[in-house]
C-alpha atoms as a PDB file:
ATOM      1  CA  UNK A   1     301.035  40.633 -96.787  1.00  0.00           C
ATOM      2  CA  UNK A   2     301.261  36.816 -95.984  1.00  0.00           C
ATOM      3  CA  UNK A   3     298.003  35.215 -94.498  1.00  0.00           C
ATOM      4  CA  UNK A   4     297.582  31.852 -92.310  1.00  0.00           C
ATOM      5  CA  UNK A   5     294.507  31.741 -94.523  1.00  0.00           C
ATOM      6  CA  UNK A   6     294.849  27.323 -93.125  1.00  0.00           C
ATOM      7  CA  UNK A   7     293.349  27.304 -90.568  1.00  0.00           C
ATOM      8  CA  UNK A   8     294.452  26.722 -87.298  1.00  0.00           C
ATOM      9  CA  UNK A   9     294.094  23.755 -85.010  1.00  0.00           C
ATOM     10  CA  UNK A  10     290.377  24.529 -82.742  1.00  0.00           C
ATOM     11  CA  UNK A  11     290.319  24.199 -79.059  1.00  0.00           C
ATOM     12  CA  UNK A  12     287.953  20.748 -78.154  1.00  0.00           C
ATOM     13  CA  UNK A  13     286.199  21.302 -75.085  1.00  0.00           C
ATOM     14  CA  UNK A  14     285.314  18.031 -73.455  1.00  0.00           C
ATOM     15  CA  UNK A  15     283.745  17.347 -69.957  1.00  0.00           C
ATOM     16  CA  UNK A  16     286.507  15.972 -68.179  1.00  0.00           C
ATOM     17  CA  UNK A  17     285.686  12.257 -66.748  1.00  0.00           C
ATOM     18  CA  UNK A  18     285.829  12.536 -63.258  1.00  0.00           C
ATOM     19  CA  UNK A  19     288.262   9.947 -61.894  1.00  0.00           C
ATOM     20  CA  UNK A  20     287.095  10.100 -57.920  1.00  0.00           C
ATOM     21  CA  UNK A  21     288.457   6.581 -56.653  1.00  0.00           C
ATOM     22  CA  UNK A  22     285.064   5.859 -55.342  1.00  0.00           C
ATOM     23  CA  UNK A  23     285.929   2.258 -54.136  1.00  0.00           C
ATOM     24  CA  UNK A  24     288.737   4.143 -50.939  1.00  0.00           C
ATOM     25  CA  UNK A  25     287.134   3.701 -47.659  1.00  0.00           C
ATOM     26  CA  UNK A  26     286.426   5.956 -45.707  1.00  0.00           C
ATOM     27  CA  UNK A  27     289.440   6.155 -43.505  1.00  0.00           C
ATOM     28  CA  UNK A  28     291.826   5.897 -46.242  1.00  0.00           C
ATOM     29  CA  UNK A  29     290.183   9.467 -47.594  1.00  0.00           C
ATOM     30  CA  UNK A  30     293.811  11.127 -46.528  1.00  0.00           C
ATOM     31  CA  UNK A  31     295.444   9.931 -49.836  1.00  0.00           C
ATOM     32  CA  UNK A  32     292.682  11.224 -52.145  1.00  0.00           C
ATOM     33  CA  UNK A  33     295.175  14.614 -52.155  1.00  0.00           C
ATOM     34  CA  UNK A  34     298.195  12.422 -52.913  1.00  0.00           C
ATOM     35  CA  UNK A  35     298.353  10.113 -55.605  1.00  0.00           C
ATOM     36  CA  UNK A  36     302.034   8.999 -54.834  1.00  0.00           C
ATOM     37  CA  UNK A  37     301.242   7.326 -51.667  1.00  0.00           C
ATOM     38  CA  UNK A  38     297.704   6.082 -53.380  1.00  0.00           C
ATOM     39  CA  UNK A  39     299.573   4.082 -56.123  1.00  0.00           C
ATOM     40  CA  UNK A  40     302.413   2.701 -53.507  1.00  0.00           C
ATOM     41  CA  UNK A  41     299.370   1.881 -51.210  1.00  0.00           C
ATOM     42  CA  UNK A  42     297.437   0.360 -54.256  1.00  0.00           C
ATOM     43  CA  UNK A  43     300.527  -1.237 -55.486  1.00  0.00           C
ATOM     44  CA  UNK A  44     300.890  -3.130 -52.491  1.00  0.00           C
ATOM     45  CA  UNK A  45     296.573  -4.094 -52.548  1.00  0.00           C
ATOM     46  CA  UNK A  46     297.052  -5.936 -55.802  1.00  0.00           C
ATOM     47  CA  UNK A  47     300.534  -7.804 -54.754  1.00  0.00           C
ATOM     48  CA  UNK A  48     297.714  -9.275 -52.027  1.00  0.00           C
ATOM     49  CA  UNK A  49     295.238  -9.476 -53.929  1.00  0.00           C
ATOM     50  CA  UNK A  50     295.651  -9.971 -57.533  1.00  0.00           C
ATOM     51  CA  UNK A  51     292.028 -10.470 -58.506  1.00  0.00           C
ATOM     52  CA  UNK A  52     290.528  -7.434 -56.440  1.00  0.00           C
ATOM     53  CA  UNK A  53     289.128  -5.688 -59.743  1.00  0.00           C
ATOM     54  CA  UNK A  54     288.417  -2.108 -57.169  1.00  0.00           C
ATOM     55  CA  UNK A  55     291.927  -2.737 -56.333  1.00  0.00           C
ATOM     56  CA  UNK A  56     293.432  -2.351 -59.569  1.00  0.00           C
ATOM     57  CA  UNK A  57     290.879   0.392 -60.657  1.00  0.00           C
ATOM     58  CA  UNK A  58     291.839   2.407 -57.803  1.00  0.00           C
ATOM     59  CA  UNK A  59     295.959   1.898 -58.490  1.00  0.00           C
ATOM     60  CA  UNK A  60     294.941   2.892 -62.143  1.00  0.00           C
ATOM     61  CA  UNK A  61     293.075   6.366 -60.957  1.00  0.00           C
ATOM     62  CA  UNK A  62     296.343   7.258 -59.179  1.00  0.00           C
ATOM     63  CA  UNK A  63     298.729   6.237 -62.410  1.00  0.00           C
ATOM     64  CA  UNK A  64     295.909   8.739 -64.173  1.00  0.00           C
ATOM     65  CA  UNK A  65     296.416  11.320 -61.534  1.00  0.00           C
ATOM     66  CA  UNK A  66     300.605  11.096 -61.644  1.00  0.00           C
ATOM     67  CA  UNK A  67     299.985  11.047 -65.365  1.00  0.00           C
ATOM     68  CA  UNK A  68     301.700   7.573 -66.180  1.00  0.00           C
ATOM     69  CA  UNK A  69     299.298   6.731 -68.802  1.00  0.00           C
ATOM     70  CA  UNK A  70     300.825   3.492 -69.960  1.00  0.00           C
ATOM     71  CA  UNK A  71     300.809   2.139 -66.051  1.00  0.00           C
ATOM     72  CA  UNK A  72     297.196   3.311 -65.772  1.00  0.00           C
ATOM     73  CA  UNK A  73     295.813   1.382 -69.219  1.00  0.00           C
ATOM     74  CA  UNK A  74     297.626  -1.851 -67.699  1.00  0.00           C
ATOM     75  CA  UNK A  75     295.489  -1.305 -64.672  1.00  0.00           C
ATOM     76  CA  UNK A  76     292.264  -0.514 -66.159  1.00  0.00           C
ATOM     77  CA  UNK A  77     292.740  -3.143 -68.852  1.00  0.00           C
ATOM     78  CA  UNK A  78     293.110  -6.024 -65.504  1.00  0.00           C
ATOM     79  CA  UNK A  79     290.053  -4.266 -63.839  1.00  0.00           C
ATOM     80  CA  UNK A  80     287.955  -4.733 -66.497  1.00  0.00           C
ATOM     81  CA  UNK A  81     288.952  -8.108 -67.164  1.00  0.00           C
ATOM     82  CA  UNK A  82     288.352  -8.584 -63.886  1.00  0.00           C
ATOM     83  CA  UNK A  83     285.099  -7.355 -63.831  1.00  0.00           C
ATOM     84  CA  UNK A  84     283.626  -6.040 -67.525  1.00  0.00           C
ATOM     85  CA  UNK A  85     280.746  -4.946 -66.271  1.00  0.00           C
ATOM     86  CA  UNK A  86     281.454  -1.794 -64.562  1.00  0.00           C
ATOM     87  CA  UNK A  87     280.538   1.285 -66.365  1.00  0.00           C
ATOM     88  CA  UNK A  88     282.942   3.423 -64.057  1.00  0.00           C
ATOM     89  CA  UNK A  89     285.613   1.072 -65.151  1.00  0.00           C
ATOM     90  CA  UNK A  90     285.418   1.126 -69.138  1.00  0.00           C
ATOM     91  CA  UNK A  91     284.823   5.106 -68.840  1.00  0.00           C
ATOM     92  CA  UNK A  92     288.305   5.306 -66.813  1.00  0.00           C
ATOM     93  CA  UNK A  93     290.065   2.451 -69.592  1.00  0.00           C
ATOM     94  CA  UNK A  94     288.977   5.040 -72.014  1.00  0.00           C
ATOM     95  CA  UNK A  95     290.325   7.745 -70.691  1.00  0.00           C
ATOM     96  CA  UNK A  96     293.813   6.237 -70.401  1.00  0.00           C
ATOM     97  CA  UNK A  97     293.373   4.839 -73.893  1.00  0.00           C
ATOM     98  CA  UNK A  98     292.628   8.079 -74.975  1.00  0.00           C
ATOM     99  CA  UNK A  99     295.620   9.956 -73.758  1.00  0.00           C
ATOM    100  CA  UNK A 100     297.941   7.107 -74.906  1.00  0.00           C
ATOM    101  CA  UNK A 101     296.725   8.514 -78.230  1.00  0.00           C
ATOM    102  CA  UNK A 102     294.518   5.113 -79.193  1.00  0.00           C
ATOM    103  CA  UNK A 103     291.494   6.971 -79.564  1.00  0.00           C
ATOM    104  CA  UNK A 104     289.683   3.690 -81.624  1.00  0.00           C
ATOM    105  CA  UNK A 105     290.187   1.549 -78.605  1.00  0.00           C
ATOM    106  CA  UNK A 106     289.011   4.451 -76.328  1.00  0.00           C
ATOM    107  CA  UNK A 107     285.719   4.185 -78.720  1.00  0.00           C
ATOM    108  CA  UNK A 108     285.210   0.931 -77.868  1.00  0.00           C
ATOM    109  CA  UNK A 109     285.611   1.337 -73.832  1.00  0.00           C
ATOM    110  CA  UNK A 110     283.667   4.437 -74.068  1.00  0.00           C
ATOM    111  CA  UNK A 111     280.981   2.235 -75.727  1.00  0.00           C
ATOM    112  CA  UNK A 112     280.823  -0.296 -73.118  1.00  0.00           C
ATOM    113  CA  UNK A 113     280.838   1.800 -70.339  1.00  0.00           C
ATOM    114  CA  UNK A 114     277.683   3.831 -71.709  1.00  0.00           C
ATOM    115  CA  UNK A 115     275.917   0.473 -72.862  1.00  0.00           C
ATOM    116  CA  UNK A 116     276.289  -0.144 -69.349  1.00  0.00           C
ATOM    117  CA  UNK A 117     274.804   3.383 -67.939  1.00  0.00           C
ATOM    118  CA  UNK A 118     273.951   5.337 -70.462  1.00  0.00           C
ATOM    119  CA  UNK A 119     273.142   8.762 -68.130  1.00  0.00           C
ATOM    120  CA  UNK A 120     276.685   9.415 -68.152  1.00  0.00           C
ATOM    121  CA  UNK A 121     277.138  12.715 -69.778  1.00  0.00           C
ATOM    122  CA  UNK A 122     281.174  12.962 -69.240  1.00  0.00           C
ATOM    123  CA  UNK A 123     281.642   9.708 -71.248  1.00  0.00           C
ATOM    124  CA  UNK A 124     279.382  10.840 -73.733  1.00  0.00           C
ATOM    125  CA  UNK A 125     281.227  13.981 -74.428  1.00  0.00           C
ATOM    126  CA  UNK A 126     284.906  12.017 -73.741  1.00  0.00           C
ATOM    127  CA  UNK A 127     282.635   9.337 -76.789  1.00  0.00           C
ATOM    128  CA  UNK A 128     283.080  12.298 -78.845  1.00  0.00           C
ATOM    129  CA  UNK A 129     286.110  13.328 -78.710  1.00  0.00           C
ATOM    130  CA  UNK A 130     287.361  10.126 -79.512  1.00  0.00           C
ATOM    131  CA  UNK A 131     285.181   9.637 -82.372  1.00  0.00           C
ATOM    132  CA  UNK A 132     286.996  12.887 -83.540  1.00  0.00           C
ATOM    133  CA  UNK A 133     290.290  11.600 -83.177  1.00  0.00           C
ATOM    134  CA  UNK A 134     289.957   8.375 -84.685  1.00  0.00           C
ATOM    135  CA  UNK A 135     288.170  10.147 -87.863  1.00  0.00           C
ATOM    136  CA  UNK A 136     284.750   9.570 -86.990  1.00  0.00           C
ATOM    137  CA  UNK A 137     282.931  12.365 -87.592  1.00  0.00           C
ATOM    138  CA  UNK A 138     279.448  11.798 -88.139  1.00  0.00           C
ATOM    139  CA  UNK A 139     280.061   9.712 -85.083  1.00  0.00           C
ATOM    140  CA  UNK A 140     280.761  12.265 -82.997  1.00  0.00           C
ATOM    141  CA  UNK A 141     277.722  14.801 -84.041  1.00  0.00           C
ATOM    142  CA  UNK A 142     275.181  12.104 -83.206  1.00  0.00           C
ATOM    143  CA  UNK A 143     276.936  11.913 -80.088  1.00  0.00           C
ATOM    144  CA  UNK A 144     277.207  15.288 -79.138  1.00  0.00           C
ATOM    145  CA  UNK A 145     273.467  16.118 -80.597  1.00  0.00           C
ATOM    146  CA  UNK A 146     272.142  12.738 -78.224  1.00  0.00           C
ATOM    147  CA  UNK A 147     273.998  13.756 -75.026  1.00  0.00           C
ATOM    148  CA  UNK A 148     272.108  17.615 -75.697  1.00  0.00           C
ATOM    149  CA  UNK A 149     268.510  15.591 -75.911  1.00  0.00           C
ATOM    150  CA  UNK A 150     269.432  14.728 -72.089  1.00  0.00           C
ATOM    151  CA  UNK A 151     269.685  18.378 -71.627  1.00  0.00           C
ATOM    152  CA  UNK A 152     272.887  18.569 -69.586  1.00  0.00           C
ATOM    153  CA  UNK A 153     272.916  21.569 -66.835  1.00  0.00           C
ATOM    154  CA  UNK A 154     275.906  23.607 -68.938  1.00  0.00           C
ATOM    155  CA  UNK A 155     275.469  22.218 -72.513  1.00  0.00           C
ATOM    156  CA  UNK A 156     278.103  25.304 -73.802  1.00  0.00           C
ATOM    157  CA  UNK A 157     280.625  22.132 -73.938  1.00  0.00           C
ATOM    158  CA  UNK A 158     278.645  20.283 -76.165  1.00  0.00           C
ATOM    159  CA  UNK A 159     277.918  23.381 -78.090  1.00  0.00           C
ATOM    160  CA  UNK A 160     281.807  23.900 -78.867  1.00  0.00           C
ATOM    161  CA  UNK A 161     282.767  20.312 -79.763  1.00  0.00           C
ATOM    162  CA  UNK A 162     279.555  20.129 -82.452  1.00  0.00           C
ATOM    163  CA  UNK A 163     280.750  23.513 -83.654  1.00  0.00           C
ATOM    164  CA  UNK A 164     284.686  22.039 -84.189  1.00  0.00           C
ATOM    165  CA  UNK A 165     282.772  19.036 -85.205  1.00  0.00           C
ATOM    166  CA  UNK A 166     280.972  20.325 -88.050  1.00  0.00           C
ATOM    167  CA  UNK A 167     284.228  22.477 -89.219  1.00  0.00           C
ATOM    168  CA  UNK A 168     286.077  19.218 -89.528  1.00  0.00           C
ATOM    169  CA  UNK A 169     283.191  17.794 -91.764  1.00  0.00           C
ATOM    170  CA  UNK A 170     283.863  20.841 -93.764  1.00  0.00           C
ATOM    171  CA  UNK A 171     280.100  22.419 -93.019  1.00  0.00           C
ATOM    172  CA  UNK A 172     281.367  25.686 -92.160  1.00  0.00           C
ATOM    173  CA  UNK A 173     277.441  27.418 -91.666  1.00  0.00           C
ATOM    174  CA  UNK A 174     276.665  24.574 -89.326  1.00  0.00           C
ATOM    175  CA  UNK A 175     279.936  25.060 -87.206  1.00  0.00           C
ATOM    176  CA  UNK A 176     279.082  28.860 -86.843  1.00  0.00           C
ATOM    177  CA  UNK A 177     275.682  28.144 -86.078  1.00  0.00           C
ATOM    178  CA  UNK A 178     277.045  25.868 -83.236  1.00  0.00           C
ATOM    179  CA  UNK A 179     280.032  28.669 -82.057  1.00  0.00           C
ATOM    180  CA  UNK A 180     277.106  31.402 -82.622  1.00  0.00           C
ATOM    181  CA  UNK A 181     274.999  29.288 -80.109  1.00  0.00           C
ATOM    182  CA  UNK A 182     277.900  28.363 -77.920  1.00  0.00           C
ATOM    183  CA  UNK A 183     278.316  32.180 -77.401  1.00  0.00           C
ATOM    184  CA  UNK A 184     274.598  32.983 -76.561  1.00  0.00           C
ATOM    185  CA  UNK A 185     274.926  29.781 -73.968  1.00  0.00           C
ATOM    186  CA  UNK A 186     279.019  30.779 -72.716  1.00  0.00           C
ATOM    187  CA  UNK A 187     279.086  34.452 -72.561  1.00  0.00           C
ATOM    188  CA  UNK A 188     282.262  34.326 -70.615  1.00  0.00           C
ATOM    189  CA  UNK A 189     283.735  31.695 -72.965  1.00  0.00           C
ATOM    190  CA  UNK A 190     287.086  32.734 -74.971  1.00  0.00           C
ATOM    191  CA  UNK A 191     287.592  29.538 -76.271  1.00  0.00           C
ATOM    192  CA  UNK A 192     284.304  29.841 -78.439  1.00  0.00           C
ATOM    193  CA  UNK A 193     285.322  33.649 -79.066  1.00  0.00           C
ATOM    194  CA  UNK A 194     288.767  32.297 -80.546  1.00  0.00           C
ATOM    195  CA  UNK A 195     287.114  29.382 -82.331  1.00  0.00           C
ATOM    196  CA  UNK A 196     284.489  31.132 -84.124  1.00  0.00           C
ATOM    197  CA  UNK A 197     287.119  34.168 -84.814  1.00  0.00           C
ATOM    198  CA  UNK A 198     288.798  31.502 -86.510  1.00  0.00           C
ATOM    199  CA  UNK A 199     286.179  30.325 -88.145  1.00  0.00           C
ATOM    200  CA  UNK A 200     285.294  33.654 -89.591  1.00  0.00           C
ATOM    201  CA  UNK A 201     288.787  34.359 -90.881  1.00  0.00           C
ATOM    202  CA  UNK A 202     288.826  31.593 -93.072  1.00  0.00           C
ATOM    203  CA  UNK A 203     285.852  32.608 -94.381  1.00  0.00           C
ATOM    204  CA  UNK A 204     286.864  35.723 -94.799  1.00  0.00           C
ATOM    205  CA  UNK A 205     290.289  34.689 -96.767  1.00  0.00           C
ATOM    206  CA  UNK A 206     288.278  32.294 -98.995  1.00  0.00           C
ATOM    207  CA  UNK A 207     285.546  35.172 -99.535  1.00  0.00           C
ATOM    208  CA  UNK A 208     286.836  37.776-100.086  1.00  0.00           C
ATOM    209  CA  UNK A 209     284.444  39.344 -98.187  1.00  0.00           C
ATOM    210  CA  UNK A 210     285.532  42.572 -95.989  1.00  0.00           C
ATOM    211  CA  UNK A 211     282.943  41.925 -93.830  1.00  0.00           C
ATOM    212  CA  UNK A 212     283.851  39.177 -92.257  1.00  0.00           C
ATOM    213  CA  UNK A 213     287.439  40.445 -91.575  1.00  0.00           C
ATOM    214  CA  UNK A 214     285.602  42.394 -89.521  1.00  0.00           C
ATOM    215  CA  UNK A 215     283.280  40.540 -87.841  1.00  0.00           C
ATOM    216  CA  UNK A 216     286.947  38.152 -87.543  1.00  0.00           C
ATOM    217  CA  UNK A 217     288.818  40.970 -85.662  1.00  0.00           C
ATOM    218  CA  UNK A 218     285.777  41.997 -83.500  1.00  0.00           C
ATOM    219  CA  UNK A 219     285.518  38.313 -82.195  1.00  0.00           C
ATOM    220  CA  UNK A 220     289.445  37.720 -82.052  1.00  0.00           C
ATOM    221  CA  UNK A 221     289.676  40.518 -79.994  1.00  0.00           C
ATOM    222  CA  UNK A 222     287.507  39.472 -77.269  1.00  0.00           C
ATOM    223  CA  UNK A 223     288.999  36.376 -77.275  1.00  0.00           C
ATOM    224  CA  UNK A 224     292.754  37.968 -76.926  1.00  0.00           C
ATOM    225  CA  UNK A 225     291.550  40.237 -73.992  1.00  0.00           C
ATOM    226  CA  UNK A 226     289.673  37.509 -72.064  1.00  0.00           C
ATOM    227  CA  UNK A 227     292.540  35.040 -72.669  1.00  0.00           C
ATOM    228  CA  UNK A 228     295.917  37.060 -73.008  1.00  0.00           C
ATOM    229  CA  UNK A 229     297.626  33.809 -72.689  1.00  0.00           C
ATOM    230  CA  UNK A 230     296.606  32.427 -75.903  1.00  0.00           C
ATOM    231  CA  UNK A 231     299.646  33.799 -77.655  1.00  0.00           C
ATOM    232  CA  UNK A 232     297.802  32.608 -80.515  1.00  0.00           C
ATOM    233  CA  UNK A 233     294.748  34.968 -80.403  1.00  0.00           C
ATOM    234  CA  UNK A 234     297.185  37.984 -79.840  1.00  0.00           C
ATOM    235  CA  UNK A 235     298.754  37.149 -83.255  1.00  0.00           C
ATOM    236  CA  UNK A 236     295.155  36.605 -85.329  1.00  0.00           C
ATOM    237  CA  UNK A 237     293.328  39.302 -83.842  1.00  0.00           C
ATOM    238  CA  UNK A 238     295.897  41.840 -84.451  1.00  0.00           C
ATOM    239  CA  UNK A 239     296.394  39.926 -88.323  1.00  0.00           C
ATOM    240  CA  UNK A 240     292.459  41.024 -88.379  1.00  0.00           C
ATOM    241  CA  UNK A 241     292.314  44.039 -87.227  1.00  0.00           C
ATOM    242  CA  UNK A 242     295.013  45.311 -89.623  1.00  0.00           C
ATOM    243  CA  UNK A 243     293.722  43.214 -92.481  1.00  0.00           C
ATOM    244  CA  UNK A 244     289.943  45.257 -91.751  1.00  0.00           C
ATOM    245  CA  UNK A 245     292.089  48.588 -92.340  1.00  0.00           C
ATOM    246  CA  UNK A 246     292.577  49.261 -88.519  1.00  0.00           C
ATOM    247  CA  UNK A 247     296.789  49.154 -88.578  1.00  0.00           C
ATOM    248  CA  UNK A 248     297.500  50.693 -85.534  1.00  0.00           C
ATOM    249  CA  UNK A 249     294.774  48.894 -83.337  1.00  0.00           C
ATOM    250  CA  UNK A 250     296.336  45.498 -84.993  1.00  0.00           C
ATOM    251  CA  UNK A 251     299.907  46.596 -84.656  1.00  0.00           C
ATOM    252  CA  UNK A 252     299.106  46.986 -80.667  1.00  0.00           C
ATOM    253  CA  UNK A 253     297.850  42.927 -80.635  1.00  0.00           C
ATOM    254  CA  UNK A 254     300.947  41.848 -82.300  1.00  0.00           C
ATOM    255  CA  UNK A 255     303.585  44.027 -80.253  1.00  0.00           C
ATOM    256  CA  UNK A 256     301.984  42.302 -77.531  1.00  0.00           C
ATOM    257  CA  UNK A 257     302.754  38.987 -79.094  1.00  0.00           C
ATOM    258  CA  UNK A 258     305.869  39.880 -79.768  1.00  0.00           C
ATOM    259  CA  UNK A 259     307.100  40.674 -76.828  1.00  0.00           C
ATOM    260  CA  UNK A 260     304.679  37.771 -75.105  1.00  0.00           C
ATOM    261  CA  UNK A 261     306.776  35.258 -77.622  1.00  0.00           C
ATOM    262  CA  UNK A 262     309.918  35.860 -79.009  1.00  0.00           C
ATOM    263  CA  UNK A 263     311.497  33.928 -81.620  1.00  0.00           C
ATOM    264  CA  UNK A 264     308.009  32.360 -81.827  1.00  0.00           C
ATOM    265  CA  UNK A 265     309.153  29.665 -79.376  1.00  0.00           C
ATOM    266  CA  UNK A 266     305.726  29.259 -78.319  1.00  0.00           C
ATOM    267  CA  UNK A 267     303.798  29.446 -80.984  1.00  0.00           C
ATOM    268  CA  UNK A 268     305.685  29.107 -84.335  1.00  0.00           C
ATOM    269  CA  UNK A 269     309.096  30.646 -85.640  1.00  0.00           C
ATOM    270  CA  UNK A 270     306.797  31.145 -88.725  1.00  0.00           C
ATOM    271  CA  UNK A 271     304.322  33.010 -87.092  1.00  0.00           C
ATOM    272  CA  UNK A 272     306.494  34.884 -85.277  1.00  0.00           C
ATOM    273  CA  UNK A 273     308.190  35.962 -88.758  1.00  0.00           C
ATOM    274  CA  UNK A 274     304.585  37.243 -90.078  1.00  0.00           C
ATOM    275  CA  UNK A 275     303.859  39.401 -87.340  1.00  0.00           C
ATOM    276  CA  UNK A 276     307.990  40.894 -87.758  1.00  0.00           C
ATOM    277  CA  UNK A 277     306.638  41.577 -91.201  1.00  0.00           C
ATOM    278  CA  UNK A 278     303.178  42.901 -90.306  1.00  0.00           C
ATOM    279  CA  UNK A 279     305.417  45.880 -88.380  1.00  0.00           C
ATOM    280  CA  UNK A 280     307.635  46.164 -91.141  1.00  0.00           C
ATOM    281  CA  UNK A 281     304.800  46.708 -93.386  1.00  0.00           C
ATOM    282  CA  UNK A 282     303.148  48.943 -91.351  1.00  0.00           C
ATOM    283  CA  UNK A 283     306.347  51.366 -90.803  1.00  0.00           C
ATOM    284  CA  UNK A 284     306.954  51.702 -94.133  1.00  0.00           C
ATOM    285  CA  UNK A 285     303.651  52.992 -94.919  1.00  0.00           C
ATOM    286  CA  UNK A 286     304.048  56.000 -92.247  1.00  0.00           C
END
């Protein structure tokens, strides 16, 4: 029986930096809905005025909203030359920094914009994840652990990052405490189901401890049936469930995988191999 004993990639939960173009008057609010027509009509604002630093902010929210990252950093980058001291600014320069995978230059905007207002809880969390990325990791606990001290409204989201966090640090009884806490805060959550399942598998694999398979399969599954998407948590919590001894309860999770993803196009053709041989397995032994 082959295990992915590695494990898998976590699922960061950030608070998403809201990009509002704050500086649209009010009877221009018709192209909030349609970025197209924002970034021709902001396009055309800059031509006229080259050193309007709201104009070039606003022409880089709609790049962020059509998703052309590059055009958006160019943007930001003139808006905060053009006027550094604007917290909204350097949060939305990090953003764009961020998804144009430069997550140490995203640190650094993130930075500013929180030395300039340092309530914001979205940049905090978005501070984070980019410590995260750019191997920071210690970084990004003091980060997470300060923005909870300001005792945010739905901290679950702060809960989840420490947890992935700690499990990149290699502290795997801190990152359970975290998921473990995450659930009591996130009932509803199958993200933090699927990450601490995770977590508990590899534990269980480098244990050796039966237990824990269970506990694994017990939390996998109520990640698979909240999310039945994650073509992922099909595959692990039937791998669980048939690993704790219950085969035919497993071989149900990864039929539905297999028919959810064939060829493992989705997911991997590896993975999609293990779960041919978890029902080849199984049949034999009938």
């Amino acid at each position: 029986m082959r295990l992915h004993v590695t494990l898998p990639s976590l699922v960061l939960v950030a608070c998403a930096l809201a990009l509002a173009p704050a500086a649209l008057a009010a009877d221009e609010g018709d192209d909030l809905g349609n970025p197209e027509k924002a970034a021709k009509r902001f396009e055309k604002a800059v031509e006229k005025a080259p050193t309007d630093s709201e104009s070039h902010y606003n022409l880089g929210l709609a790049y962020s909203k059509l998703e052309r990252w590059a055009d958006a950093e160019k943007s930001l980058r003139r808006a905060v030359e053009l006027n550094g001291q604007s917290a909204q600014f350097q949060a939305a320069l990090g953003v764009a920094l961020a998804k144009n995978n430069k997550p140490n230059e995203a640190v650094t905007a993130y930075e500013a914009a929180l030395a300039l207002d340092s309530t914001r809880l979205d940049v905090q969390a978005n501070l984070g994840q980019a410590y995260l990325e750019a191997g920071k990791v210690d970084q990004a606990i003091e980060m997470y652990k300060g923005a909870l001290k300001n005792k945010p409204a739905d901290p679950s989201a702060f809960y989840n990052n420490l947890g992935s966090a700690y499990l990149k640090k290699g502290d795997m009884d801190s990152a359970i405490r975290w998921f473990e806490k995450n659930i009591e805060a996130a009932p509803n959550s199958a993200v933090t189901y699927y990450n601490l399942g995770q977590i508990y598998r590899k534990v269980a694999a480098d244990s050796s401890k039966p237990e824990m398979w269970t506990k694994a399969a017990e939390t996998l599954v109520k990640a698979a049936e909240m999310d039945p998407k994650n073509l992922k948590g099909l595959f692990f919590a039937g791998e669980a469930l048939i690993v704790s001894g219950k085969n035919q309860a497993g071989l149900a999770y990864i039929d539905r995988y297999i028919a959810a993803d064939p060829g493992g196009k989705k997911t991997s053709p590896d993975m999609f191999a293990d779960a041919q041989s978890y029902k080849e397995e199984l049949a034999a032994k009938k």
